[in-house]
PDB file of N, CA and C in Angstrom:
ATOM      1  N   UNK A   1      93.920  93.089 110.688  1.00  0.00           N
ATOM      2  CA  UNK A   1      94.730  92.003 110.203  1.00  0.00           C
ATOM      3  C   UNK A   1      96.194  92.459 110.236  1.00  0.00           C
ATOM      4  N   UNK A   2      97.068  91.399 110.676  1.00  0.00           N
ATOM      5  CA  UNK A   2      98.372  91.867 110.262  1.00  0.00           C
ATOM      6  C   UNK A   2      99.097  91.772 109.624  1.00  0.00           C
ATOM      7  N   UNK A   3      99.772  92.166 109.056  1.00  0.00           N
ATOM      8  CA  UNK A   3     100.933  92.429 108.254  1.00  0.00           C
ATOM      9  C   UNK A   3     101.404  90.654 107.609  1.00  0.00           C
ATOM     10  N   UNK A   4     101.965  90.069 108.994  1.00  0.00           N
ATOM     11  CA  UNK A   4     101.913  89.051 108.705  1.00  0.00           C
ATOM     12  C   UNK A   4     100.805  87.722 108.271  1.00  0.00           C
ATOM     13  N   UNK A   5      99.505  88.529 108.430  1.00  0.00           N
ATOM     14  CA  UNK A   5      98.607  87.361 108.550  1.00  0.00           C
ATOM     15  C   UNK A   5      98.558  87.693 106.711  1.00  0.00           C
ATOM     16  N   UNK A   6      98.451  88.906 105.862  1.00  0.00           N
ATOM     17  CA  UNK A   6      98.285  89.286 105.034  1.00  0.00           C
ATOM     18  C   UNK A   6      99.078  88.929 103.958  1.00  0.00           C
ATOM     19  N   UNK A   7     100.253  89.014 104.376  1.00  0.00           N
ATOM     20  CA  UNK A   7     101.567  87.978 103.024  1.00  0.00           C
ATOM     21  C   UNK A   7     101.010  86.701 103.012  1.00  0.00           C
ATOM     22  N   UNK A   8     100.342  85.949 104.215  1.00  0.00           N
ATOM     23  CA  UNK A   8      99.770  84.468 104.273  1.00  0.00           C
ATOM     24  C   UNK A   8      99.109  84.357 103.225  1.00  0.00           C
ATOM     25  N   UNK A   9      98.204  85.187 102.735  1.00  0.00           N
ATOM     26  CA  UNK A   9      97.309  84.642 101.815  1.00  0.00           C
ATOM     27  C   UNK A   9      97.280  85.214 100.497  1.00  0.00           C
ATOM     28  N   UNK A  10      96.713  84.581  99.607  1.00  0.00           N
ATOM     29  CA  UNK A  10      96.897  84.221  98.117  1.00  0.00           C
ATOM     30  C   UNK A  10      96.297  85.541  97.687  1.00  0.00           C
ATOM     31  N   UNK A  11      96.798  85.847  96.262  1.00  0.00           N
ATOM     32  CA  UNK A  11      96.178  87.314  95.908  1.00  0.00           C
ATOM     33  C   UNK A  11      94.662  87.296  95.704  1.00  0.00           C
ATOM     34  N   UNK A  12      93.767  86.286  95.755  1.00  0.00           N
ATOM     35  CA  UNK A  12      92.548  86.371  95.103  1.00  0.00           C
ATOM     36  C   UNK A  12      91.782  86.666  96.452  1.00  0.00           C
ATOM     37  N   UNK A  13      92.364  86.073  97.645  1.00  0.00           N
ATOM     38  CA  UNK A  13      91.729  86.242  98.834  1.00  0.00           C
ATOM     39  C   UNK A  13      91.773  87.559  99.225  1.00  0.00           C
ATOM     40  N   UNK A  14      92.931  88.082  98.924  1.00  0.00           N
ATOM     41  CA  UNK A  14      93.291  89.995  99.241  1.00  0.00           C
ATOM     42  C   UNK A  14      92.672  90.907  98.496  1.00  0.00           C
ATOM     43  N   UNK A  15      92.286  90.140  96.854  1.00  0.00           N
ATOM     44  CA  UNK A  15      91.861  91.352  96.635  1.00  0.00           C
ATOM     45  C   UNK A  15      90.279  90.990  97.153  1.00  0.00           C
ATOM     46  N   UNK A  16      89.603  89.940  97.378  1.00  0.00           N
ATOM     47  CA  UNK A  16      88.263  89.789  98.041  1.00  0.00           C
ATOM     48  C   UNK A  16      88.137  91.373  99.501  1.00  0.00           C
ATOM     49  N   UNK A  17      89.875  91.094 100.164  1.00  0.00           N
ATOM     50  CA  UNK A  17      89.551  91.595 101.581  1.00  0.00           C
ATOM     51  C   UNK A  17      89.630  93.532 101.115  1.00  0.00           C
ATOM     52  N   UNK A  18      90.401  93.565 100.394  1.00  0.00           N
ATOM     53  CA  UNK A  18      90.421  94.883  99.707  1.00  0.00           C
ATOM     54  C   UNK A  18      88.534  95.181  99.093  1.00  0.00           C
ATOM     55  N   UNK A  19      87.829  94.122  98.275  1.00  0.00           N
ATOM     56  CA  UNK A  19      86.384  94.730  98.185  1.00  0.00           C
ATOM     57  C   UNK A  19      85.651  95.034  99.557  1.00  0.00           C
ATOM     58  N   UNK A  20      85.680  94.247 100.490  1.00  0.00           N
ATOM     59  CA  UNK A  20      84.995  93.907 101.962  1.00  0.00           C
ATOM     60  C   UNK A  20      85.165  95.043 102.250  1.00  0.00           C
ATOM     61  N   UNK A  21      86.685  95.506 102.856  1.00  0.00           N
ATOM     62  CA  UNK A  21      87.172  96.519 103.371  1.00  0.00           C
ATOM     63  C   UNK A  21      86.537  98.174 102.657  1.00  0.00           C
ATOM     64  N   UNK A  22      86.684  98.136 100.998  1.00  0.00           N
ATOM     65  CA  UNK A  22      86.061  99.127 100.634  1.00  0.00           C
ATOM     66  C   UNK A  22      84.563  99.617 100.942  1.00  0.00           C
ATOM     67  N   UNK A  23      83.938  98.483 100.714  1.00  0.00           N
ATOM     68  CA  UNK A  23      82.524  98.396 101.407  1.00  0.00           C
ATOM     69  C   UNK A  23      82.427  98.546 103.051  1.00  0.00           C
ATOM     70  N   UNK A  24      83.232  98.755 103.895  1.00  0.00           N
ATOM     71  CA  UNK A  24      83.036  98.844 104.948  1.00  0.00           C
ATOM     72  C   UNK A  24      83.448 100.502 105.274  1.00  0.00           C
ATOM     73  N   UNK A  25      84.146 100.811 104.101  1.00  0.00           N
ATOM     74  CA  UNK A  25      84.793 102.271 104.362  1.00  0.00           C
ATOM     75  C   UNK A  25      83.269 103.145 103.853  1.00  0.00           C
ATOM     76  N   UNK A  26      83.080 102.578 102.846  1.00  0.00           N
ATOM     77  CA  UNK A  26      81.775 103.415 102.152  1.00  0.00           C
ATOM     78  C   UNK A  26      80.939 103.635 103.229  1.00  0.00           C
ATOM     79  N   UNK A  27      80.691 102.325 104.450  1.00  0.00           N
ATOM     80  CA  UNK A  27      79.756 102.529 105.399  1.00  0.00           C
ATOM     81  C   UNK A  27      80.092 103.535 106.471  1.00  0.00           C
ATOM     82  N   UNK A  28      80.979 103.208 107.012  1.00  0.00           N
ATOM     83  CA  UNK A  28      81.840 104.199 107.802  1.00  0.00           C
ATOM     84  C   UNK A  28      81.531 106.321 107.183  1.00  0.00           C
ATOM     85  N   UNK A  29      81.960 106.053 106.288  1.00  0.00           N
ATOM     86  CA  UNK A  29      81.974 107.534 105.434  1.00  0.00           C
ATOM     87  C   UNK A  29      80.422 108.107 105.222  1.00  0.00           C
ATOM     88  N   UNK A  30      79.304 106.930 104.975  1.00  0.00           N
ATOM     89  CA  UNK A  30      77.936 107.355 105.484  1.00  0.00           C
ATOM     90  C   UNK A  30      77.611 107.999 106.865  1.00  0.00           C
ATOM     91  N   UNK A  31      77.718 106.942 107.610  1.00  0.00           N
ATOM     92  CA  UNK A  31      77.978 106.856 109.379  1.00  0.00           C
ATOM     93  C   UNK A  31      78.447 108.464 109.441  1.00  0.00           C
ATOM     94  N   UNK A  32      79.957 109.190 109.180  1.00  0.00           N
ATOM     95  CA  UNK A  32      79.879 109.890 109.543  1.00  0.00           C
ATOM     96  C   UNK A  32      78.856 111.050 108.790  1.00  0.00           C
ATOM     97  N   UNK A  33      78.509 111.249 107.866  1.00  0.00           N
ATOM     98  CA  UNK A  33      77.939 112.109 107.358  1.00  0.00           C
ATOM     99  C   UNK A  33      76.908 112.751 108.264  1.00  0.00           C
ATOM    100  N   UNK A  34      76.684 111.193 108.131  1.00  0.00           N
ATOM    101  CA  UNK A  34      74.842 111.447 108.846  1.00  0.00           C
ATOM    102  C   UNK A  34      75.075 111.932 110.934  1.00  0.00           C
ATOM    103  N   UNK A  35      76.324 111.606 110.948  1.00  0.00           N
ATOM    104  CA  UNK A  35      76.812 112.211 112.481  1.00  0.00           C
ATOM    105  C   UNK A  35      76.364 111.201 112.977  1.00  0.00           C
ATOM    106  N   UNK A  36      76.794 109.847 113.261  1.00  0.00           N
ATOM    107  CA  UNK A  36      76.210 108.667 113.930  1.00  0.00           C
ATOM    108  C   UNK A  36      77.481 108.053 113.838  1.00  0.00           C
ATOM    109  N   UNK A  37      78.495 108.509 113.335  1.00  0.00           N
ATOM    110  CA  UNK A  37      80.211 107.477 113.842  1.00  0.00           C
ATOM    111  C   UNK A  37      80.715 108.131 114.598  1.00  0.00           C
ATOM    112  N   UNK A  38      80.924 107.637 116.217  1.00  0.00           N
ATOM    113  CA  UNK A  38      81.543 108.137 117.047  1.00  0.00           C
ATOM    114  C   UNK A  38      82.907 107.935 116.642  1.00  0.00           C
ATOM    115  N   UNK A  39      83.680 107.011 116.430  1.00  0.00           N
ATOM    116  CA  UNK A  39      84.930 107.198 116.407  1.00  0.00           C
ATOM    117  C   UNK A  39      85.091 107.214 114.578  1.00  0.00           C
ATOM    118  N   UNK A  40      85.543 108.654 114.321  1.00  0.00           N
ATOM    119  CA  UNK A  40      86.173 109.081 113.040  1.00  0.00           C
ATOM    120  C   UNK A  40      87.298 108.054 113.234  1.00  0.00           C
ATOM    121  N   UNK A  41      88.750 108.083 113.434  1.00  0.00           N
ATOM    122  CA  UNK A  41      89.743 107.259 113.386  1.00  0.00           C
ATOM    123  C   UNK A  41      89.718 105.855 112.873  1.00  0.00           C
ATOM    124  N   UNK A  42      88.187 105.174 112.874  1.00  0.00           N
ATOM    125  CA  UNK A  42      88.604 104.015 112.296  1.00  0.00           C
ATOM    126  C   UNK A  42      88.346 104.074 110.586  1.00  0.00           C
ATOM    127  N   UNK A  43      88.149 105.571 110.203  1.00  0.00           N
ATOM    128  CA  UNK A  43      88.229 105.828 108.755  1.00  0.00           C
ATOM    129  C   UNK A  43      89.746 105.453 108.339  1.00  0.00           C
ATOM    130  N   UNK A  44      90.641 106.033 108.898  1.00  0.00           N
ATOM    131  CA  UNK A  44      91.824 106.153 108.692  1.00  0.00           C
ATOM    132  C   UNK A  44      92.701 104.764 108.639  1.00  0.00           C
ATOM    133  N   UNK A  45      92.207 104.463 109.857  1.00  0.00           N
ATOM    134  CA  UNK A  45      92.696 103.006 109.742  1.00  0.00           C
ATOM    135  C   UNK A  45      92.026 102.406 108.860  1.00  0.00           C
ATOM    136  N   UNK A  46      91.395 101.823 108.594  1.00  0.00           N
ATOM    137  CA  UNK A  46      90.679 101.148 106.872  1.00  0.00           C
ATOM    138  C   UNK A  46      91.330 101.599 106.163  1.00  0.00           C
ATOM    139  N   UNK A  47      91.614 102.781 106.043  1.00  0.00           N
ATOM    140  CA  UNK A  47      92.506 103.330 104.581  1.00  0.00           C
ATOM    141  C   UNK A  47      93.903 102.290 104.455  1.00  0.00           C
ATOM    142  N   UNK A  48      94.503 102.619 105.714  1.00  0.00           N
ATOM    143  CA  UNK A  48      95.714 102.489 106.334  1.00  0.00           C
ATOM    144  C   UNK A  48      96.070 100.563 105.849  1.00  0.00           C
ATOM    145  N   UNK A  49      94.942 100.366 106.447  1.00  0.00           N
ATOM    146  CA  UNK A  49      94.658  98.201 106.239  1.00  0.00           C
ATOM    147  C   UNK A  49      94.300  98.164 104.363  1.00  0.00           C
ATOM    148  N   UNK A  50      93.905  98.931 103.752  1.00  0.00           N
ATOM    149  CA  UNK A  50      93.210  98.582 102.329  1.00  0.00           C
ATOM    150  C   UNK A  50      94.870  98.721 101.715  1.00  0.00           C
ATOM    151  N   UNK A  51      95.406 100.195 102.061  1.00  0.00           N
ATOM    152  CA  UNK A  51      97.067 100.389 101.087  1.00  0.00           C
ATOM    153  C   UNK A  51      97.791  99.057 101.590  1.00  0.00           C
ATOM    154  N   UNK A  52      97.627  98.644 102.891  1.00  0.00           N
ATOM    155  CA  UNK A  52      99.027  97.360 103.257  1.00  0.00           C
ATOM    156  C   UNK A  52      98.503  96.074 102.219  1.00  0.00           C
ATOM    157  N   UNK A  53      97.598  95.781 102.205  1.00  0.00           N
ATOM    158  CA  UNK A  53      96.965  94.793 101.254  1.00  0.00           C
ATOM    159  C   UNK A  53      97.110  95.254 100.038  1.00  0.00           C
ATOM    160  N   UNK A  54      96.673  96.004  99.390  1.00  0.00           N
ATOM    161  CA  UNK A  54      97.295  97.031  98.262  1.00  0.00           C
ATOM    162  C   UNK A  54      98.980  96.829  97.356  1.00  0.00           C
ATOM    163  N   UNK A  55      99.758  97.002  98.845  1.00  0.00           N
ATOM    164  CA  UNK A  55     100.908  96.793  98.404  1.00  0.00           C
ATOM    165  C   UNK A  55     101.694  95.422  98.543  1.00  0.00           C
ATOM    166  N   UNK A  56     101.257  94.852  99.157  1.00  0.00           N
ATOM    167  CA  UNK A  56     101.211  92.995  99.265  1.00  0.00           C
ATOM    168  C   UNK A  56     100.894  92.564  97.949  1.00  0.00           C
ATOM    169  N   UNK A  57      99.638  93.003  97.567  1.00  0.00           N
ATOM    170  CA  UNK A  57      99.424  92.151  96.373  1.00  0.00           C
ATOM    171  C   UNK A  57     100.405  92.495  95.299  1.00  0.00           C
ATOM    172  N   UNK A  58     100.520  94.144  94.959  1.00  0.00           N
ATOM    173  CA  UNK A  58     101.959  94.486  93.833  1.00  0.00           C
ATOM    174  C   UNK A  58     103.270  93.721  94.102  1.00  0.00           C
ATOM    175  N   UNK A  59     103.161  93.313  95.345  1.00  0.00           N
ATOM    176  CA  UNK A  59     104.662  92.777  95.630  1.00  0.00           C
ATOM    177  C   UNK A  59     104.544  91.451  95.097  1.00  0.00           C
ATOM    178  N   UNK A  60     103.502  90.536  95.109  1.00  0.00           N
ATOM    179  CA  UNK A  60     103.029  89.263  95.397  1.00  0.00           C
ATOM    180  C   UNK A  60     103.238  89.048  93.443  1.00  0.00           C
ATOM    181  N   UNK A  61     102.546  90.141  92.281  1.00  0.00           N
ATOM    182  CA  UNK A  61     102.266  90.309  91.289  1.00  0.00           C
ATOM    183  C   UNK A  61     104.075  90.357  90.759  1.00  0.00           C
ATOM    184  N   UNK A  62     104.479  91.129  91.318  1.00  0.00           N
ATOM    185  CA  UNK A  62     105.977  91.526  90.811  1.00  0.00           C
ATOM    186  C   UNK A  62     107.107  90.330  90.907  1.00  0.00           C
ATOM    187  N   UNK A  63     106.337  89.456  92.055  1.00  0.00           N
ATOM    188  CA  UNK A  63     107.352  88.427  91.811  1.00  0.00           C
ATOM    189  C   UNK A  63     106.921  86.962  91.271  1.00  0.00           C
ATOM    190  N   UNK A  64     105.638  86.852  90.256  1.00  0.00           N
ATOM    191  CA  UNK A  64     105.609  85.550  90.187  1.00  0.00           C
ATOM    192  C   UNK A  64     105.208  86.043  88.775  1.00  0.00           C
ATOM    193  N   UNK A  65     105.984  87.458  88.358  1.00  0.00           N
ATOM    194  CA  UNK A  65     106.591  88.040  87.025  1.00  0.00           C
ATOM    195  C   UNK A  65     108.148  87.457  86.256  1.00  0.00           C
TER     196      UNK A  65
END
């Protein structure tokens, strides 16, 4: 998702995509354990997509303060 698609939407929808996303990292982080995720890197990126949503929503919170 991008950056811009992510300011689009309302905080209740972000923090939904922030649970999804966590649950998809948990899977990922199995995957590799068990040596069945070929590409490590899309750990990072999930991280990378959960903080931008992360900090959207503090921004989103800070101004309708």
């Amino acid at each position: 998702m991008k950056l811009q698609e992510i300011r689009e939407k309302t905080v209740d929808e972000l923090k939904a995509a922030v649970v999804d996303y966590k649950k998809q990292l948990f899977d990922l982080r199995v995957q590799k354990s068990l040596h069945k995720l070929e590409n490590t890197a899309q750990i990072g990126k999930l991280k990378h997509e959960i903080a931008q949503i992360k900090t959207v929503i503090n921004e989103k919170s800070e101004k309708s303060e």
